[in-house]
Structure formats: structure tokens, C-alpha cells
PDB file of N, CA and C in Angstrom:
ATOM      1  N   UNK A   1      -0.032   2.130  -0.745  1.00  0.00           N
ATOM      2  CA  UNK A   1       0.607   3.362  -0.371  1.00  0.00           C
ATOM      3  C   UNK A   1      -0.485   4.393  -0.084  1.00  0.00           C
ATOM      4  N   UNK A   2      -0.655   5.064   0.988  1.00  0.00           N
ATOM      5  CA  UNK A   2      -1.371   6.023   1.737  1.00  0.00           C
ATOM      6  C   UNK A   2      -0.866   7.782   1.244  1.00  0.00           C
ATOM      7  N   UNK A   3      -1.776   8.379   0.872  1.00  0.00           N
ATOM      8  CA  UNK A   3      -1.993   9.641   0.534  1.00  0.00           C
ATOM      9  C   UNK A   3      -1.422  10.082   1.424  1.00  0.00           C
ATOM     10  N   UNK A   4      -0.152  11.085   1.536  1.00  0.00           N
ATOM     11  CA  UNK A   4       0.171  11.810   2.398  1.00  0.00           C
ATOM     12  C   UNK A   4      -0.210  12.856   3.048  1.00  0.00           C
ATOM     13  N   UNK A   5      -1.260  13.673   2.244  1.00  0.00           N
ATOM     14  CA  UNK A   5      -1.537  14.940   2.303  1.00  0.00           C
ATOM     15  C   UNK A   5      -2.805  14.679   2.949  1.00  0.00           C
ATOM     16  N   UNK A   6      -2.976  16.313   4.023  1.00  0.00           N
ATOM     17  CA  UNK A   6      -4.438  16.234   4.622  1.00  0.00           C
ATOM     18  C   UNK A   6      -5.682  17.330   3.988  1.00  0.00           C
ATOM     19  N   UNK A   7      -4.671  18.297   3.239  1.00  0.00           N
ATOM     20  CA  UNK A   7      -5.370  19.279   3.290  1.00  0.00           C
ATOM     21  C   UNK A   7      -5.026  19.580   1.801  1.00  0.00           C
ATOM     22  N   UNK A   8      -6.489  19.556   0.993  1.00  0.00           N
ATOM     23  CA  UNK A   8      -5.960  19.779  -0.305  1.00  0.00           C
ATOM     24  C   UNK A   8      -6.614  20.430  -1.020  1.00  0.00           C
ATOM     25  N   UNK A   9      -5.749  21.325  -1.877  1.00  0.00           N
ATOM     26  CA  UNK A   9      -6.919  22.605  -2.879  1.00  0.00           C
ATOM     27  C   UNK A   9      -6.333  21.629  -4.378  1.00  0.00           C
ATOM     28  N   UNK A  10      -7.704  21.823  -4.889  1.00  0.00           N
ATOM     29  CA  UNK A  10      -8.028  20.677  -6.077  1.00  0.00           C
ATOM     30  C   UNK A  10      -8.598  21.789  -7.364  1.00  0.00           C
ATOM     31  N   UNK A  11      -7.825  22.685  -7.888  1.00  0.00           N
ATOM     32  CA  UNK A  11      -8.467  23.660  -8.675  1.00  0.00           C
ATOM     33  C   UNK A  11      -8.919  22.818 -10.380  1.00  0.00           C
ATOM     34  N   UNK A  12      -9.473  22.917 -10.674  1.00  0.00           N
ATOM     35  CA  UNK A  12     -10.485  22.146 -11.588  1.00  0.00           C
ATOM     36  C   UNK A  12     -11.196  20.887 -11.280  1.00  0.00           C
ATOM     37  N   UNK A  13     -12.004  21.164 -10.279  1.00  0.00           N
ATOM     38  CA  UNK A  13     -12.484  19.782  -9.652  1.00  0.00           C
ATOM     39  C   UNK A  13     -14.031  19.754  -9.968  1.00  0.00           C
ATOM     40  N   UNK A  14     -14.481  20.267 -11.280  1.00  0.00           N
ATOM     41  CA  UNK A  14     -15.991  19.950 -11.546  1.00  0.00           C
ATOM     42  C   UNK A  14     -16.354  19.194 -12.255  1.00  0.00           C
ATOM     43  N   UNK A  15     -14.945  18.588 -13.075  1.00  0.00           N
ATOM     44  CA  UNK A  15     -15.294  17.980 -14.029  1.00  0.00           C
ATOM     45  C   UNK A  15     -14.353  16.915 -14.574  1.00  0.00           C
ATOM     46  N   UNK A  16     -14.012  15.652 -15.156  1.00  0.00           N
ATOM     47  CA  UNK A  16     -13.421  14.951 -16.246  1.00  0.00           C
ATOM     48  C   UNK A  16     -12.112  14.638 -14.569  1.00  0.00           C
ATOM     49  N   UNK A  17     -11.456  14.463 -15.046  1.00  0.00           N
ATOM     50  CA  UNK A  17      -9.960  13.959 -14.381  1.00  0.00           C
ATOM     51  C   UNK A  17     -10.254  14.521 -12.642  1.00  0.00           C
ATOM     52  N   UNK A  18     -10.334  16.074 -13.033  1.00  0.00           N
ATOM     53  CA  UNK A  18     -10.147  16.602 -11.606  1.00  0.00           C
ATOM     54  C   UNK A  18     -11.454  16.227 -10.733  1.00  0.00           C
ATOM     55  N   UNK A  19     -12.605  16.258 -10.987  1.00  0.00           N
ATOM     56  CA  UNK A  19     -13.653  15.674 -10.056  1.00  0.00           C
ATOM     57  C   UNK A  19     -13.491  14.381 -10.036  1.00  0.00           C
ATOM     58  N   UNK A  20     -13.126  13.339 -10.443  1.00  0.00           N
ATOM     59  CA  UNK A  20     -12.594  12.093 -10.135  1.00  0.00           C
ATOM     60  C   UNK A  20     -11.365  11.820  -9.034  1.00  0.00           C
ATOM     61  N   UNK A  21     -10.541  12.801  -9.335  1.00  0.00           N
ATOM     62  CA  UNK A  21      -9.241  13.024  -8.540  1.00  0.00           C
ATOM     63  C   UNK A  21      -9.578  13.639  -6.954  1.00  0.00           C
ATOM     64  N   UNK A  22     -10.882  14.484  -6.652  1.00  0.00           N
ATOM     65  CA  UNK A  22     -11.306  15.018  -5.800  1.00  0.00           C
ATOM     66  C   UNK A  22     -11.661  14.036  -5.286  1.00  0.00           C
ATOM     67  N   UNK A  23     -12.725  13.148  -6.028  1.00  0.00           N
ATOM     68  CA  UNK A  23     -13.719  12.199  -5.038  1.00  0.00           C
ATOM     69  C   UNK A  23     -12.263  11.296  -4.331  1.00  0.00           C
ATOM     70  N   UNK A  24     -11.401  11.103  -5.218  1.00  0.00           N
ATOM     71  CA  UNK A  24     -10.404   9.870  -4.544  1.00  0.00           C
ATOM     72  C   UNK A  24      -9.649  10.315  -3.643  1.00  0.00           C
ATOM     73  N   UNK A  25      -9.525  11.746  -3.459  1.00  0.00           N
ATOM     74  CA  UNK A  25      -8.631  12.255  -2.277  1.00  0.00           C
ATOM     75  C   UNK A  25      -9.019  11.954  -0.922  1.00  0.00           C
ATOM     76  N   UNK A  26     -10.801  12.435  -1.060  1.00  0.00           N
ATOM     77  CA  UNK A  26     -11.903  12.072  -0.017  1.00  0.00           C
ATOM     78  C   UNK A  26     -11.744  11.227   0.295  1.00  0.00           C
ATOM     79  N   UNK A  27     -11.699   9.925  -0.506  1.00  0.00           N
ATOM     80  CA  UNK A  27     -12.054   8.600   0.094  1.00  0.00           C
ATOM     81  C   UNK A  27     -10.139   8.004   0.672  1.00  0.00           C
ATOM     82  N   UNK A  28      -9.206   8.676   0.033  1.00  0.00           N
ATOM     83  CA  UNK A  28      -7.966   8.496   0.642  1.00  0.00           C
ATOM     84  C   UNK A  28      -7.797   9.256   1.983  1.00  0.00           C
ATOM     85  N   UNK A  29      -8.770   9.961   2.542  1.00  0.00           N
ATOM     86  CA  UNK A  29      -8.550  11.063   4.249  1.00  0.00           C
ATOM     87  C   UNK A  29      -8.471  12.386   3.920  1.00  0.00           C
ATOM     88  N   UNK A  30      -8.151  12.255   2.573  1.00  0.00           N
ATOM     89  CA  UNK A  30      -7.717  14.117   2.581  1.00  0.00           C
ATOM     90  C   UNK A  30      -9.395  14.817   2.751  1.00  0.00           C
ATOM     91  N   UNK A  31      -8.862  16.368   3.355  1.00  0.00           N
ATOM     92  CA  UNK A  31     -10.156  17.360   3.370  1.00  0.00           C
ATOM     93  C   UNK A  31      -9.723  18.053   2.075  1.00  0.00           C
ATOM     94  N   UNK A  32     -10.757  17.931   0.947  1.00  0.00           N
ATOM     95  CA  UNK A  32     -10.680  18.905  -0.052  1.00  0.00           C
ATOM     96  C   UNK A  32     -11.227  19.908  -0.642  1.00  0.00           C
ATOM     97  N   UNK A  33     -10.639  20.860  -0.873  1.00  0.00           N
ATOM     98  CA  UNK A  33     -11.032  22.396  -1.297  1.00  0.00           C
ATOM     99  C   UNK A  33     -11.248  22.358  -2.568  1.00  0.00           C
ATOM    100  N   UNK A  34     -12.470  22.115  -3.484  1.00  0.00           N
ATOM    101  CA  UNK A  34     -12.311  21.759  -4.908  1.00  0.00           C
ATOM    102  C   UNK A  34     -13.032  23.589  -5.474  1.00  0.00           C
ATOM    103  N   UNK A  35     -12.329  23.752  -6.187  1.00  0.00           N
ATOM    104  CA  UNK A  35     -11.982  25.191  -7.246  1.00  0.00           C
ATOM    105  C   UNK A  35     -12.710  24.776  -8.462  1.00  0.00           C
ATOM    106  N   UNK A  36     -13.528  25.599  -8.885  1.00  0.00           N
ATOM    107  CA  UNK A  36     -14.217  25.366 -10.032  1.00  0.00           C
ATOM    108  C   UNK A  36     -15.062  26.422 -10.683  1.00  0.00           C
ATOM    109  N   UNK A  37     -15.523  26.784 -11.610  1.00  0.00           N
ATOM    110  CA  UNK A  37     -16.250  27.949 -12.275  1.00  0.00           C
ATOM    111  C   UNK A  37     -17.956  27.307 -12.308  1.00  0.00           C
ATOM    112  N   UNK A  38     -18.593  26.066 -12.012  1.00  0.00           N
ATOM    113  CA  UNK A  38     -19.518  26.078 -12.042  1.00  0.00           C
ATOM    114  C   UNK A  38     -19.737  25.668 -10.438  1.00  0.00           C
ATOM    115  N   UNK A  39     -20.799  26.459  -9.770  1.00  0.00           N
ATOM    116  CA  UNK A  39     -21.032  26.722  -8.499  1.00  0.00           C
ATOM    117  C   UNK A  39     -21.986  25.210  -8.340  1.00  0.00           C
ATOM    118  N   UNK A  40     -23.092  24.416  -9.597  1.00  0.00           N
ATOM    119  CA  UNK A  40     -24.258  23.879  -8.730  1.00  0.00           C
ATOM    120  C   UNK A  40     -23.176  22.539  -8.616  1.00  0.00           C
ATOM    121  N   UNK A  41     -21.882  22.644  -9.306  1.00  0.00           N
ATOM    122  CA  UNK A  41     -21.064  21.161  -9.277  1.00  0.00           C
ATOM    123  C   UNK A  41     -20.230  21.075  -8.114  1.00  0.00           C
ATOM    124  N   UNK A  42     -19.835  22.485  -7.759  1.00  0.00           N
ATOM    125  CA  UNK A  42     -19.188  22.464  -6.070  1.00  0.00           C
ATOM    126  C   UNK A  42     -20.127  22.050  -5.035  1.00  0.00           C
ATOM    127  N   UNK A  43     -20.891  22.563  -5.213  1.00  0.00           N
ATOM    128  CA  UNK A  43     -22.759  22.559  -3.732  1.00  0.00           C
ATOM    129  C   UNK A  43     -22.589  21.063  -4.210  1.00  0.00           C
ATOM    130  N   UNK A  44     -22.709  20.451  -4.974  1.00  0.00           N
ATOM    131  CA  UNK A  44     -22.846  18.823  -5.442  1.00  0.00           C
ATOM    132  C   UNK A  44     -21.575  17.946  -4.928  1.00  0.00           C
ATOM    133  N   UNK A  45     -20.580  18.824  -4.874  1.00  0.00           N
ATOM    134  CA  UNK A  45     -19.807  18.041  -4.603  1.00  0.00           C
ATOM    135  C   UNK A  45     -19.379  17.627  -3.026  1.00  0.00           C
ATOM    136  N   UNK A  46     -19.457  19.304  -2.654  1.00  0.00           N
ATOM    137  CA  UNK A  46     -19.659  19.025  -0.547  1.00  0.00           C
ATOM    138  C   UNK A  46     -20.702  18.282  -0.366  1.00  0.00           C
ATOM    139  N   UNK A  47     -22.167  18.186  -0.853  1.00  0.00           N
ATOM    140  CA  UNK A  47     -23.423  17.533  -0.579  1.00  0.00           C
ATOM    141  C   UNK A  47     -22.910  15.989  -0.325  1.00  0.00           C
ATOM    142  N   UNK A  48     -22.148  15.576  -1.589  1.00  0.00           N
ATOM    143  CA  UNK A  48     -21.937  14.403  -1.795  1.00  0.00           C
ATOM    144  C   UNK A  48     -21.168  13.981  -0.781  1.00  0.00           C
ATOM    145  N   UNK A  49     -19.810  14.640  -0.239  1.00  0.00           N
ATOM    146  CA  UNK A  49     -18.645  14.037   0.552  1.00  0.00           C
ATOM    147  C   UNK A  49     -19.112  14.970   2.335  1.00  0.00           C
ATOM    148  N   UNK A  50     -19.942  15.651   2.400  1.00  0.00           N
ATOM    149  CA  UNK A  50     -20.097  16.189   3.730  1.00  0.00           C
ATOM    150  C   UNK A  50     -19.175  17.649   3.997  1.00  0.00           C
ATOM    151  N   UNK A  51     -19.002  18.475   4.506  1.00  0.00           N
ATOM    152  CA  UNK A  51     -18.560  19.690   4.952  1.00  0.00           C
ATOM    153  C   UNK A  51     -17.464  19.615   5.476  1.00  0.00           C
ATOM    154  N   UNK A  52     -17.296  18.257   6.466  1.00  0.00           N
ATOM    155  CA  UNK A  52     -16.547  17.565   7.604  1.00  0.00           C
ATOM    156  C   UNK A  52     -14.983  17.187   6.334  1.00  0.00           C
ATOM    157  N   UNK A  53     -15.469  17.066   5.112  1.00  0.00           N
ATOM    158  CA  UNK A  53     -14.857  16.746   4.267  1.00  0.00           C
ATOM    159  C   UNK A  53     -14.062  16.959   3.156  1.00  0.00           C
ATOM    160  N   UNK A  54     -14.868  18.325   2.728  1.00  0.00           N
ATOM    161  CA  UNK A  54     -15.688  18.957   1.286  1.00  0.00           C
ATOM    162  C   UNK A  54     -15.684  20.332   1.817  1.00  0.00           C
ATOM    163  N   UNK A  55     -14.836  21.101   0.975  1.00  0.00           N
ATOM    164  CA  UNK A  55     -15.155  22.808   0.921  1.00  0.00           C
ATOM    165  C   UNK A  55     -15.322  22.689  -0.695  1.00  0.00           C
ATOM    166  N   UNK A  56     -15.462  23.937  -1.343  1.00  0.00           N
ATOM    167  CA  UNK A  56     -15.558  24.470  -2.568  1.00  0.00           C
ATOM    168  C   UNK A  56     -15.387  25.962  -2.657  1.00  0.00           C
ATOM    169  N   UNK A  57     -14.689  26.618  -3.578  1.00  0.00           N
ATOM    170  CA  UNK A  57     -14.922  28.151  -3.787  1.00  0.00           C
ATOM    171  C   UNK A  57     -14.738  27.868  -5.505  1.00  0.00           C
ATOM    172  N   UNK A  58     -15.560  28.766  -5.996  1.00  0.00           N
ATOM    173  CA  UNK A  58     -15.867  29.436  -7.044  1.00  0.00           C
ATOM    174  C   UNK A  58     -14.779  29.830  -7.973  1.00  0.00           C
ATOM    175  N   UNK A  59     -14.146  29.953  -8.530  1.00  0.00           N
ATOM    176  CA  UNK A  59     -13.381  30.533  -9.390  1.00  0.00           C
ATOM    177  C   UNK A  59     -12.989  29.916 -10.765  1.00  0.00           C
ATOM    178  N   UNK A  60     -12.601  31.112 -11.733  1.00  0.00           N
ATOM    179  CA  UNK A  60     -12.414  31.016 -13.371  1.00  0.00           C
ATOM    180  C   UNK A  60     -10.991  31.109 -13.315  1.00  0.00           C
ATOM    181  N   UNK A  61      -9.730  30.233 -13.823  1.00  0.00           N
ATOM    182  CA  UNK A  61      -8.955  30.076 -13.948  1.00  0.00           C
ATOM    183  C   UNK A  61      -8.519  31.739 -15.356  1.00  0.00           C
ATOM    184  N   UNK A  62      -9.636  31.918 -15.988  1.00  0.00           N
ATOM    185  CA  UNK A  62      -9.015  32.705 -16.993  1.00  0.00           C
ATOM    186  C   UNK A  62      -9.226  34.252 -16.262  1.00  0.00           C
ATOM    187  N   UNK A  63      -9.549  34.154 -15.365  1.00  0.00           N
ATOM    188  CA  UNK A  63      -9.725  35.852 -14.476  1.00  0.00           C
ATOM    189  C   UNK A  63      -8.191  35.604 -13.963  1.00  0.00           C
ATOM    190  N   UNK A  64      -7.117  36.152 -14.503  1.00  0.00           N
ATOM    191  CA  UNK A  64      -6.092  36.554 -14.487  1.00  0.00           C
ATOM    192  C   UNK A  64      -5.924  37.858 -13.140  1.00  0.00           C
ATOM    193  N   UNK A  65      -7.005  38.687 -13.678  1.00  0.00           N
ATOM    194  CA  UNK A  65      -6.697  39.455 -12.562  1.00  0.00           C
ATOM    195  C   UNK A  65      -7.196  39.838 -11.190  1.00  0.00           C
ATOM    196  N   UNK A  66      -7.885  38.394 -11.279  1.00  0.00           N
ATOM    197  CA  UNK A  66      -8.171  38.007  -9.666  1.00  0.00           C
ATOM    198  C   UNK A  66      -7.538  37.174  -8.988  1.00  0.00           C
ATOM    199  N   UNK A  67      -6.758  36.280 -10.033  1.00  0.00           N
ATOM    200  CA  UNK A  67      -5.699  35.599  -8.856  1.00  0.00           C
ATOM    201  C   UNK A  67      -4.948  35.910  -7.918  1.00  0.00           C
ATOM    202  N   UNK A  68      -4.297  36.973  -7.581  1.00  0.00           N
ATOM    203  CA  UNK A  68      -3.888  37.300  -6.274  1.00  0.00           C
ATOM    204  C   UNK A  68      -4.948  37.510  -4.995  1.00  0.00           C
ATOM    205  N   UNK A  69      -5.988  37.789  -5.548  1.00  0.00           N
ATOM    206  CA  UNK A  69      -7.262  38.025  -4.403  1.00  0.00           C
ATOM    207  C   UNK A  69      -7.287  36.800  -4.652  1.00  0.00           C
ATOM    208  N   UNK A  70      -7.466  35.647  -4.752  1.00  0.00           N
ATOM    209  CA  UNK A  70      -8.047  34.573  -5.109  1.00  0.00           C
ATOM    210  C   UNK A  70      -7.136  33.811  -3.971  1.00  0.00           C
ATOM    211  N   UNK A  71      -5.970  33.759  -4.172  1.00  0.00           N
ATOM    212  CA  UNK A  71      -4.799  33.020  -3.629  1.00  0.00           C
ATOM    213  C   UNK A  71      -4.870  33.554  -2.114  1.00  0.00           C
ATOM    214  N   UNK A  72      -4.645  34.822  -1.966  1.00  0.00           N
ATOM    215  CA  UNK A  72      -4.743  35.785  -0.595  1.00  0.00           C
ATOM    216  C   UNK A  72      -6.126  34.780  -0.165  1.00  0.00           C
ATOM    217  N   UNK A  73      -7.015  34.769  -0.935  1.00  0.00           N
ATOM    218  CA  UNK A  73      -8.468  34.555   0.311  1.00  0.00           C
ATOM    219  C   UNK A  73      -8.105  32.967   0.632  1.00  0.00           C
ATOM    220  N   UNK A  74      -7.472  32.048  -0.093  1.00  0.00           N
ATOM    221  CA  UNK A  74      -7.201  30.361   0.135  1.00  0.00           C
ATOM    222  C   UNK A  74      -6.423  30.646   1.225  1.00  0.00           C
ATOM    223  N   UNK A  75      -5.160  31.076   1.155  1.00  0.00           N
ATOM    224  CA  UNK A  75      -4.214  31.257   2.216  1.00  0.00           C
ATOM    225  C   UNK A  75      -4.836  31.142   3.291  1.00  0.00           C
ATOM    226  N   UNK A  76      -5.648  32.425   3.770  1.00  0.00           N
ATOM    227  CA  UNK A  76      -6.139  33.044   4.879  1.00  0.00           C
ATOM    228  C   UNK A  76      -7.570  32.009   5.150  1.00  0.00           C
ATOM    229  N   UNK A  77      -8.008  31.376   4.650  1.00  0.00           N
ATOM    230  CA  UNK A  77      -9.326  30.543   5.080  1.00  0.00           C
ATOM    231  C   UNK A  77      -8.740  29.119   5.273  1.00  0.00           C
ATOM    232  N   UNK A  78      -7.836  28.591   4.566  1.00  0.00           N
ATOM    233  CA  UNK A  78      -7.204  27.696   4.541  1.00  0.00           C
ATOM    234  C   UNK A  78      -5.880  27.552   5.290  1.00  0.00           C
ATOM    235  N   UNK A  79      -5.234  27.897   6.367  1.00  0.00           N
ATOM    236  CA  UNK A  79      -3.839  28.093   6.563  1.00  0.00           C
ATOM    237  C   UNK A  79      -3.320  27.010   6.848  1.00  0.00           C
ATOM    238  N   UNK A  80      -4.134  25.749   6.897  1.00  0.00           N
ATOM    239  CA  UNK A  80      -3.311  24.666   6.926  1.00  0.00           C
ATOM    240  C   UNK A  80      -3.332  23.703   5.859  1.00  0.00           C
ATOM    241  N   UNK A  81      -3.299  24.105   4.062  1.00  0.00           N
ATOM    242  CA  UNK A  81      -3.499  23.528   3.415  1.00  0.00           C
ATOM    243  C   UNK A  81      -2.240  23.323   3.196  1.00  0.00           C
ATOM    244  N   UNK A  82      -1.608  22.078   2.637  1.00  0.00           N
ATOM    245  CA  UNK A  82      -0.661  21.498   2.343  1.00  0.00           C
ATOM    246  C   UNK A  82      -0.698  20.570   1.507  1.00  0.00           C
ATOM    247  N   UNK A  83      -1.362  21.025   0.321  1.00  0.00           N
ATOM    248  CA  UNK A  83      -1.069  20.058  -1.284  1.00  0.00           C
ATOM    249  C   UNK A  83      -1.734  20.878  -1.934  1.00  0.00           C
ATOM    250  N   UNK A  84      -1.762  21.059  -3.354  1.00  0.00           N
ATOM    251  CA  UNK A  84      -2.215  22.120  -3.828  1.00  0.00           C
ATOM    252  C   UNK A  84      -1.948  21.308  -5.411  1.00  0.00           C
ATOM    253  N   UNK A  85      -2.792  20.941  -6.161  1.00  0.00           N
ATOM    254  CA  UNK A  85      -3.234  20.324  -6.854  1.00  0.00           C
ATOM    255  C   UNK A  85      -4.056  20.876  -8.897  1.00  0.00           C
ATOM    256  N   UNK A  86      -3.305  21.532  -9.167  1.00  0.00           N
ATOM    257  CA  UNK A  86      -3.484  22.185 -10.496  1.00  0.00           C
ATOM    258  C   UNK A  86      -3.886  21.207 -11.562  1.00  0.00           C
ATOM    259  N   UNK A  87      -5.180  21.122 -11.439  1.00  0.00           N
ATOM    260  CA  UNK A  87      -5.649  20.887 -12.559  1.00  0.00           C
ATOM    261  C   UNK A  87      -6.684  21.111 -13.736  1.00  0.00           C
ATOM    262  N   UNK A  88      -6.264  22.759 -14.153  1.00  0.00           N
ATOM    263  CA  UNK A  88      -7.406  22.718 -14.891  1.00  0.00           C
ATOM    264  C   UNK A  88      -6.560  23.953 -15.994  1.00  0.00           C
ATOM    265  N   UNK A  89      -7.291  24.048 -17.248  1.00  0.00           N
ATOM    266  CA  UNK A  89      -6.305  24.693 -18.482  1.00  0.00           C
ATOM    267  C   UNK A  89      -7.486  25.507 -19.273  1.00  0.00           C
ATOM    268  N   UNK A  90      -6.612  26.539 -20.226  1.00  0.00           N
ATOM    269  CA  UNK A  90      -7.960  26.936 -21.470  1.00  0.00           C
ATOM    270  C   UNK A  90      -7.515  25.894 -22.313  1.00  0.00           C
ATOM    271  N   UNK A  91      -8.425  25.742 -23.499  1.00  0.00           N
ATOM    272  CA  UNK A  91      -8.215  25.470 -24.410  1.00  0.00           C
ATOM    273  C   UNK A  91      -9.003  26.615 -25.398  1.00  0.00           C
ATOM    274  N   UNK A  92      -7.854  26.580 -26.836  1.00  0.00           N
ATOM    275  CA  UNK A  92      -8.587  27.130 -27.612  1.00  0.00           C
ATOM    276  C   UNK A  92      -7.521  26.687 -28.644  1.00  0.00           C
ATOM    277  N   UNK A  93      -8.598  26.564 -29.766  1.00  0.00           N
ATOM    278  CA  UNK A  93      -8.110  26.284 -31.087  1.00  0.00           C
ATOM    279  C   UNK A  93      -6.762  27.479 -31.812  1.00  0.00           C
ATOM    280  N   UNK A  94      -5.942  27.090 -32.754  1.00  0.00           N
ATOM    281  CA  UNK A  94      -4.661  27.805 -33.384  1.00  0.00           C
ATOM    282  C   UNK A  94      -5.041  27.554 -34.820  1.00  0.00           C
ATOM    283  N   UNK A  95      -4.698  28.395 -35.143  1.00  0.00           N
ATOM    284  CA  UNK A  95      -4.884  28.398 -36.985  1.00  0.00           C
ATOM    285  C   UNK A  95      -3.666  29.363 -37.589  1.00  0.00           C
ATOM    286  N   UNK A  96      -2.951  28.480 -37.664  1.00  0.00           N
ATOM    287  CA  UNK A  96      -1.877  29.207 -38.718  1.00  0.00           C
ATOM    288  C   UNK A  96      -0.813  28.486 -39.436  1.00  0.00           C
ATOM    289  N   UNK A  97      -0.527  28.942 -40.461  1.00  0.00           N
ATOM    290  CA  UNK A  97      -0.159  28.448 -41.521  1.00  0.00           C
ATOM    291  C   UNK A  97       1.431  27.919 -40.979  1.00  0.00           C
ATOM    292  N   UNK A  98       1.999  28.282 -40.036  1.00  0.00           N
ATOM    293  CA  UNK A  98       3.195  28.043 -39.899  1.00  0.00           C
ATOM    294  C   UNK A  98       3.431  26.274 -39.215  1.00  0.00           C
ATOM    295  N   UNK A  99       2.034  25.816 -38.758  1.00  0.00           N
ATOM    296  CA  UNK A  99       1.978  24.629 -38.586  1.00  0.00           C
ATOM    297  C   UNK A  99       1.630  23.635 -39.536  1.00  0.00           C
ATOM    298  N   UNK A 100       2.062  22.935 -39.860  1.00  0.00           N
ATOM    299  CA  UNK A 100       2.194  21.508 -40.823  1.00  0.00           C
ATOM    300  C   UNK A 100       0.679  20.445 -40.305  1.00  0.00           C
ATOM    301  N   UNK A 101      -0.203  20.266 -41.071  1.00  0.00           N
ATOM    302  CA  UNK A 101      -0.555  19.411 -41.041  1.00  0.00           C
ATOM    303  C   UNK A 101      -0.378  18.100 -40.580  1.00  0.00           C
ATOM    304  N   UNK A 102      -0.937  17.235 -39.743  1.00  0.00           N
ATOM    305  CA  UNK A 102       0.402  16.034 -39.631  1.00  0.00           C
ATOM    306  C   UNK A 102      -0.638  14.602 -40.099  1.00  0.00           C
TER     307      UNK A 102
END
């Protein structure tokens, strides 16, 4: 079964699942836009798959209040993207008593 999509923004693509998931889009046809907070792993990652192939932009999932500039600038550089690919989260530890041990 063949990847449907041509055009794809891959937001957590520097690392673990999502840079794996990037490289396989590449090698399935898609052109991918991989989203990430460390810049030398994006430059690494177009290097690797070509330009022809491979975009990257910069961004921190926890800058809340740049996501609308963030989204506005994909739109408008991207207008023919058509898959859009969420994968990336915070984590942070919880400490409170109202949770049970398990």
C-alpha cells in the first residue's frame, strides 16, 4: 500500500519515532517539512534527503504563543501541504498524593 500524501509537515521530526517517520515518508515520495527545536538535526536532515525533498523550520512546540505565527508562516510557504503529521509532546513529571502508587 502506497503513501497517499505528497506534501507533508512532520512536527517533531528530530528525533526517536518522528525522525524515523520523516526518513520513511521520503523514501515513500512524500516532500517533507520536518518541525523541530534543534536546528543542526533539521540542516542534517535536508543534507541527508536533498532540498528537492527535505524542508525544515525551527520551532518549540511549548512557545504557545507563537503558534499562530507559526501556522500563518506553514500555510503561506507551504500552500500545497496536505498531511500534517503531529508528533511531538512535553513531558514532565506529576507528584501528588492523589495518585496511587501502582
Amino acid at each position: 500500500m502506497s503513501f497517499g500524501y505528497k506534501h507533508v509537515l512532520l512536527v517533531g521530526a528530530t528525533s526517536g519515532i518522528g525522525a524515523a517517520m520523516a526518513d520513511k515518508l521520503v523514501l515513500e515520495g512524500a516532500k517533507v517539512i520536518a518541525v523541530g527545536r534543534r536546528q543542526e538535526r533539521l540542516d542534517a536532515f535536508v543534507q541527508k534527503h536533498g532540498p528537492e525533498k527535505a524542508s525544515a523550520v525551527k520551532y518549540d512546540v511549548t512557545d504557545t504563543a507563537g503558534l499562530n505565527a507559526f501556522v500563518q508562516g506553514i500555510v503561506n510557504k507551504y500552500p500545497d501541504l496536505d498531511c500534517v503529521f503531529l508528533n511531538s509532546g512535553v513531558q514532565s513529571q506529576v507528584r501528588s498524593p492523589s495518585f496511587p502508587l501502582l
